[in-house]
Protein backbone atom coordinates (compact mmCIF):
# COMPACT_ATOMS: atom_id res chain seq x y z
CA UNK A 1 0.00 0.00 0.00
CA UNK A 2 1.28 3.39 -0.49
CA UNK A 3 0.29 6.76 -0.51
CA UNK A 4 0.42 9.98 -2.54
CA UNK A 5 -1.01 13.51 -2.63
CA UNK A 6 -3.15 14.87 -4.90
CA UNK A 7 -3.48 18.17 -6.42
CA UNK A 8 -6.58 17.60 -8.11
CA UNK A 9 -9.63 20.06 -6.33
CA UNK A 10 -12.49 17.87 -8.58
CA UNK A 11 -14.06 15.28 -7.32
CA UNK A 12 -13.66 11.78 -8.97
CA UNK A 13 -17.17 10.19 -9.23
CA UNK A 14 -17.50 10.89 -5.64
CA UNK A 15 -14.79 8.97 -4.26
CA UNK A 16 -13.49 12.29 -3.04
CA UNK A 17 -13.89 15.46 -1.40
CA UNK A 18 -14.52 17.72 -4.17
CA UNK A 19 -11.97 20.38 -2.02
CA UNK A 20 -9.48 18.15 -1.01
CA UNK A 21 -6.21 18.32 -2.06
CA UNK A 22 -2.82 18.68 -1.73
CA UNK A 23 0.33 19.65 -3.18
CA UNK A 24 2.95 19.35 -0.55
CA UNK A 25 6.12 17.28 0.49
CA UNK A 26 6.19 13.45 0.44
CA UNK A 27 4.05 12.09 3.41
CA UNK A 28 5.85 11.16 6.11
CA UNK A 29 4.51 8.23 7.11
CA UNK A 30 4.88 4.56 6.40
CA UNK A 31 2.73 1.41 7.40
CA UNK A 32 3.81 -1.73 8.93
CA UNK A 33 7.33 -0.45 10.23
CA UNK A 34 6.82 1.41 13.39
CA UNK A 35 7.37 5.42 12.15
CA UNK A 36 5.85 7.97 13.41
CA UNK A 37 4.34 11.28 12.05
CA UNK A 38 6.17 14.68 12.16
CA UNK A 39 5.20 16.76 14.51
CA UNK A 40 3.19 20.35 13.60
CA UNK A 41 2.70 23.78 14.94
CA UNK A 42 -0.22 23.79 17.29
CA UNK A 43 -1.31 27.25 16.04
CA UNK A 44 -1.18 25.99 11.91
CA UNK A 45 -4.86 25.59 10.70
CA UNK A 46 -3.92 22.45 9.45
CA UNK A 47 -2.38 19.29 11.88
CA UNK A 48 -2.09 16.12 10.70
CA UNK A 49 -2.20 14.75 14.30
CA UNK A 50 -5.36 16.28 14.57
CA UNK A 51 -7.38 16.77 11.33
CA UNK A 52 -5.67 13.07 10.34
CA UNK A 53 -4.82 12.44 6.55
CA UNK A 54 -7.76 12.70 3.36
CA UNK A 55 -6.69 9.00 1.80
CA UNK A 56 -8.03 8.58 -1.57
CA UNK A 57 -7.27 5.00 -2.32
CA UNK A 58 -4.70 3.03 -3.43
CA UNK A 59 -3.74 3.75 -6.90
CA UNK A 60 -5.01 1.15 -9.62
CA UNK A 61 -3.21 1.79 -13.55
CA UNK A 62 -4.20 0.55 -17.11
CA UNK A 63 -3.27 1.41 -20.41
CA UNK A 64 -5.27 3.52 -22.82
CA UNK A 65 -4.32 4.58 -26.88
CA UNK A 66 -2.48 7.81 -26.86
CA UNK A 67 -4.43 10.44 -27.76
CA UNK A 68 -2.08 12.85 -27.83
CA UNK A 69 1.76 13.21 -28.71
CA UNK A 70 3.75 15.63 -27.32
CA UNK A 71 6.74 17.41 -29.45
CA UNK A 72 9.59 14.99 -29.58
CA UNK A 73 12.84 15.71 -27.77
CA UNK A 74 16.34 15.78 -28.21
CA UNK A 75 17.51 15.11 -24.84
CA UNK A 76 16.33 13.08 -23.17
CA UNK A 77 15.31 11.71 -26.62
CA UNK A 78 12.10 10.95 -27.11
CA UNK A 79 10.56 8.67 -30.08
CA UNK A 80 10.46 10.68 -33.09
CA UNK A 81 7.56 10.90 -35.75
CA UNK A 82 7.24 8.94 -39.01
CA UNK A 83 6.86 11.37 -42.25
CA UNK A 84 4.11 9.41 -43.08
CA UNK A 85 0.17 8.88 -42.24
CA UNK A 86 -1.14 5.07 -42.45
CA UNK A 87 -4.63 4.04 -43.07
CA UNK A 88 -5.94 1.59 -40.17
CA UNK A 89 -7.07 -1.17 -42.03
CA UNK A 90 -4.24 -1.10 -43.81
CA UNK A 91 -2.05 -2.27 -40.73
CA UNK A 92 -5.08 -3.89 -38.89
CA UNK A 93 -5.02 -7.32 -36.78
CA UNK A 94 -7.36 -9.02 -34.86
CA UNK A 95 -5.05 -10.14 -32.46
CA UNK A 96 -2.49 -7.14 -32.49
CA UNK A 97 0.17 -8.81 -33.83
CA UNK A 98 2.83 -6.73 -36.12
CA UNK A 99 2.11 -6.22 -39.70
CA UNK A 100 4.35 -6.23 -42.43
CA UNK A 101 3.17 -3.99 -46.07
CA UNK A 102 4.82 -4.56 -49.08
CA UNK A 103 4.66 -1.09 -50.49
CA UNK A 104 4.70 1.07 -53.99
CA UNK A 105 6.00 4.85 -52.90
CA UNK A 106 4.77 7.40 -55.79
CA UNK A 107 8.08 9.87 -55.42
CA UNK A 108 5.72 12.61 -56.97
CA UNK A 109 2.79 12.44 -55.14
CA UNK A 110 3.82 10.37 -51.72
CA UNK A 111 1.41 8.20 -52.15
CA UNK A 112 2.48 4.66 -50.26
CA UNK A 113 -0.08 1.67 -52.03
CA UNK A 114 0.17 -1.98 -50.81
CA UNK A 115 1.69 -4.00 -53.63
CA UNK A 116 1.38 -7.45 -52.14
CA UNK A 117 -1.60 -9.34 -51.47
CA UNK A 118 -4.42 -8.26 -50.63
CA UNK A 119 -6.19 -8.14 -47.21
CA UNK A 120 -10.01 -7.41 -46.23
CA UNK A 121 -10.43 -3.15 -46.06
CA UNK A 122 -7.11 -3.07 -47.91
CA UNK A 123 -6.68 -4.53 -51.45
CA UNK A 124 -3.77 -4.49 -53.62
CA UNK A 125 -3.45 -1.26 -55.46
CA UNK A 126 -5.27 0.51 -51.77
CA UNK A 127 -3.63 3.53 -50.52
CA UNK A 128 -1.92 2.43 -47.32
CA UNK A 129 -1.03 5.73 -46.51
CA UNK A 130 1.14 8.83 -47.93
CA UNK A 131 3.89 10.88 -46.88
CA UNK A 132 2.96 14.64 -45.15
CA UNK A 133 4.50 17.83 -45.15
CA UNK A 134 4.13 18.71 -41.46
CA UNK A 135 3.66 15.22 -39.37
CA UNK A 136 3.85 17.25 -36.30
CA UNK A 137 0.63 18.79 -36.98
CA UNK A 138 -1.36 16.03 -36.60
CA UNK A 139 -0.27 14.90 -33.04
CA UNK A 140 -3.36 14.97 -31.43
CA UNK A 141 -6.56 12.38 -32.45
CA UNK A 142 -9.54 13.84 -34.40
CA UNK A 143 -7.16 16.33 -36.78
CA UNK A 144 -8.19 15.46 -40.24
CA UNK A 145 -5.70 13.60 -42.41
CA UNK A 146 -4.12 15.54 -45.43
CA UNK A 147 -5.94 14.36 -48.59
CA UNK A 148 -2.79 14.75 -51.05
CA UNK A 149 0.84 13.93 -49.48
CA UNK A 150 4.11 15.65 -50.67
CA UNK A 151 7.33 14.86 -52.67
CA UNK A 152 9.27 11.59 -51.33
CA UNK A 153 12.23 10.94 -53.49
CA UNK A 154 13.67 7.66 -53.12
CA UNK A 155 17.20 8.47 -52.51
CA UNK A 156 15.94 10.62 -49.23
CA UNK A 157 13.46 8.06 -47.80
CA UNK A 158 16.02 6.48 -45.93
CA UNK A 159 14.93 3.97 -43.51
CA UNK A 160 13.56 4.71 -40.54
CA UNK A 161 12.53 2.37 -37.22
CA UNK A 162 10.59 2.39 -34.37
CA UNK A 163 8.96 5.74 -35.44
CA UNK A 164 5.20 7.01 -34.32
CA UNK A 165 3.13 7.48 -36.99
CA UNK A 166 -0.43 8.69 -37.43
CA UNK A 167 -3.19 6.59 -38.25
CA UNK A 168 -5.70 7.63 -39.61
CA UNK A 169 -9.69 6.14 -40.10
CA UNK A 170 -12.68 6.94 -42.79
CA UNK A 171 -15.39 8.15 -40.97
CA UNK A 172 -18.74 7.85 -41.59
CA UNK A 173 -19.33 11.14 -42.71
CA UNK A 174 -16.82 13.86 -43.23
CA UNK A 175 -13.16 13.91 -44.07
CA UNK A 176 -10.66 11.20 -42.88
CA UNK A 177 -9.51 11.41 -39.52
CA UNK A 178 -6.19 10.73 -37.32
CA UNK A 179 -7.68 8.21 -34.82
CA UNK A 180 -4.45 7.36 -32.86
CA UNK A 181 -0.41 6.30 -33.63
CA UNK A 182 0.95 3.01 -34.63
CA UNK A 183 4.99 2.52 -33.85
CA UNK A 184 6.38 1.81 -37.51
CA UNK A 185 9.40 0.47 -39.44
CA UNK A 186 10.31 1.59 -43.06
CA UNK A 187 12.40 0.06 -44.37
CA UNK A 188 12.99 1.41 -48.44
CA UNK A 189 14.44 -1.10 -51.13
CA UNK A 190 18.16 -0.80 -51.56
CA UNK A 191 18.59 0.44 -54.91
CA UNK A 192 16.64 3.52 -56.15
CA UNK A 193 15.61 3.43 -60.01
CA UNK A 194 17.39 5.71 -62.01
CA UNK A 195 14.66 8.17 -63.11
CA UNK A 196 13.75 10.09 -59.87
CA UNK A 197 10.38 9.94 -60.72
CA UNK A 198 9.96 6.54 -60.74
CA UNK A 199 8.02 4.67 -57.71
CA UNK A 200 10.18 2.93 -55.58
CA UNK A 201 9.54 -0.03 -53.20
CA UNK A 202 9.65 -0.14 -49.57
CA UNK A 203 8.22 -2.56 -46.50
CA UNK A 204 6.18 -0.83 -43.83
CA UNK A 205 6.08 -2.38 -40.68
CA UNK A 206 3.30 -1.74 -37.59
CA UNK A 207 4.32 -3.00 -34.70
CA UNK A 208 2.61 -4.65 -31.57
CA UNK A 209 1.31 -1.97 -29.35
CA UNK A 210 4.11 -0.23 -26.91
CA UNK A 211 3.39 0.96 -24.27
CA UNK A 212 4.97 5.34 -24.28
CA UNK A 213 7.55 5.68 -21.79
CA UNK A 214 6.97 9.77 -22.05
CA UNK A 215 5.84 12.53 -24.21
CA UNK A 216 2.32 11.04 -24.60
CA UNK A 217 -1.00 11.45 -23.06
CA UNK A 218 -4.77 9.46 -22.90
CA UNK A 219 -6.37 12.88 -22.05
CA UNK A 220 -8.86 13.77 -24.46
CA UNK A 221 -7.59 17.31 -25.30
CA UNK A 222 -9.60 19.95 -24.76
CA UNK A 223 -9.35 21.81 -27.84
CA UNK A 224 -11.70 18.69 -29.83
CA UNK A 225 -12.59 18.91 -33.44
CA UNK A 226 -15.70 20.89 -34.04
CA UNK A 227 -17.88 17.80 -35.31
CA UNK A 228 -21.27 16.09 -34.36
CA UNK A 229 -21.86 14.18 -30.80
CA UNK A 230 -21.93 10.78 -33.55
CA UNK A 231 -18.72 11.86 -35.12
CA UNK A 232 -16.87 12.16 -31.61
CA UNK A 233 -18.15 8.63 -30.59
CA UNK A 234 -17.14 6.78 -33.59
CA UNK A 235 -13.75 8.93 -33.38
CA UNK A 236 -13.33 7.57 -29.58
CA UNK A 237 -14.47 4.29 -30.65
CA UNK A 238 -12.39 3.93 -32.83
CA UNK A 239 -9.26 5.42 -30.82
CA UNK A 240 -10.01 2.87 -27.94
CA UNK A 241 -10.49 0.12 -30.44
CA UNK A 242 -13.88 -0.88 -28.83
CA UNK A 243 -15.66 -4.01 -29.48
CA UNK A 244 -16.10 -4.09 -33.67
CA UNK A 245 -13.27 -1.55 -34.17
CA UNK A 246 -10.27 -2.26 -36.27
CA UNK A 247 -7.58 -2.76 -34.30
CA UNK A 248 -4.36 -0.60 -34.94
CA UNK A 249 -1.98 -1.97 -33.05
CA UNK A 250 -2.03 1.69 -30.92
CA UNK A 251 0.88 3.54 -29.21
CA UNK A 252 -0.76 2.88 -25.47
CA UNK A 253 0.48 5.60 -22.50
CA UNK A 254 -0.36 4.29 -18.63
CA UNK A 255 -3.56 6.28 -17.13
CA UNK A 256 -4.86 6.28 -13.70
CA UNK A 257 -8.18 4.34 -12.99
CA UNK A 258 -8.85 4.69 -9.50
């Protein structure tokens, strides 16, 4: 069992004192081993001798997609973003396992389309994803995807591992959506074709779901897309991989339950 403060003045589901909180040093006090509490100023408002300690509960984790990415970092380093969107059914599994796409890179348009075969919600010739001019815009869930990518020559599409890239979902109605991140591997063909303009192979690689050591967050942001009350639920549906959702293999981050 352990203890910790919280600086939170809301009250969660009722399980706390909606003015409760705290933001101080650790508490000094430890079960099972015989310490005893620091002594206070009689004439503070607050003593813990008398007033005692506010004891939420013991803390209970689980993991949740990212919603949100934060800016990646040089130091410490943090995992850096892919160049690239990818469609979700494009790098779906039932089970979560990694998927590997055999891909066709248009250097012209960035366009990425499978090559190999074919899979249900992504046939050969589909659009698994294309390359974007500003990946860092689209760190947060429920941005809509660029509909046209950008230039990707062959020569710089160097290969790149254990990136974050966004994934993104057609919605019911309205423009394509980023619904979470996927970790990915490209990994381009070795030899370029001579004419620069030519498409060029590559393998793109989703990877089971990790679990973000930093620089991500579960908190639905607050600044959501302006859409329907339908639109949002499919979007967090689909972000949470609920029951009949493809599953994308998300980038998970640790949340609190309880």
């Amino acid at each position: 069992m352990r203890l910790r403060r919280s600086n939170e003045y809301q009250d969660l589901e009722n399980q706390t004192d909606p003015d409760v909180a705290s933001s101080g040093p650790s508490i000094p006090l430890t079960f099972g081993k015989g310490t005893t509490i620091h002594g206070d100023d009689p004439n503070l408002d607050y003593s813990v001798r008398r007033d005692g300690l506010t004891v939420r509960a013991t803390a209970i984790a689980n993991t949740r997609p990212a919603w949100h990415l934060g800016v990646p970092q040089a130091n410490p380093a943090t995992t850096a973003l892919a160049p690239f969107i990818v469609s979700d059914t494009c790098v779906a599994s039932v089970t979560g396992a990694a998927v590997a796409v055999t891909v066709s890179v248009n250097p012209t348009t960035g366009n990425i389309t499978r090559t190999g075969a074919g899979v249900p919600g992504c046939a050969t010739g589909a659009i698994v994803g294309r390359f974007v001019a500003n990946a860092a815009a689209l760190r947060t869930a429920g941005a809509v995807a660029p509909g046209a990518g950008v230039i990707a020559r062959c020569l710089t599409s160097t290969t790149l591992l254990a990136r974050y890239s966004p994934v993104f979902s057609v919605m019911a109605t309205g423009p394509n959506r980023i619904i979470g991140f996927s970790q990915v591997d490209f990994v381009r063909a070795a030899n370029c074709p001579n004419n620069i303009s030519a498409p060029f192979n590559a393998t793109i690689t989703r990877r089971v779901s990790t679990v973000a050591a930093s620089n991500a967050s579960a908190i639905v942001s607050e600044e959501l897309p302006a859409v329907a009350p339908a639109v949002m639920t499919e979007l967090l549906n689909k972000n949470l991989v609920a029951a009949g959702q493809v599953n994308y293999g998300p980038v998970l981050v640790p949340v609190l339950v309880r």
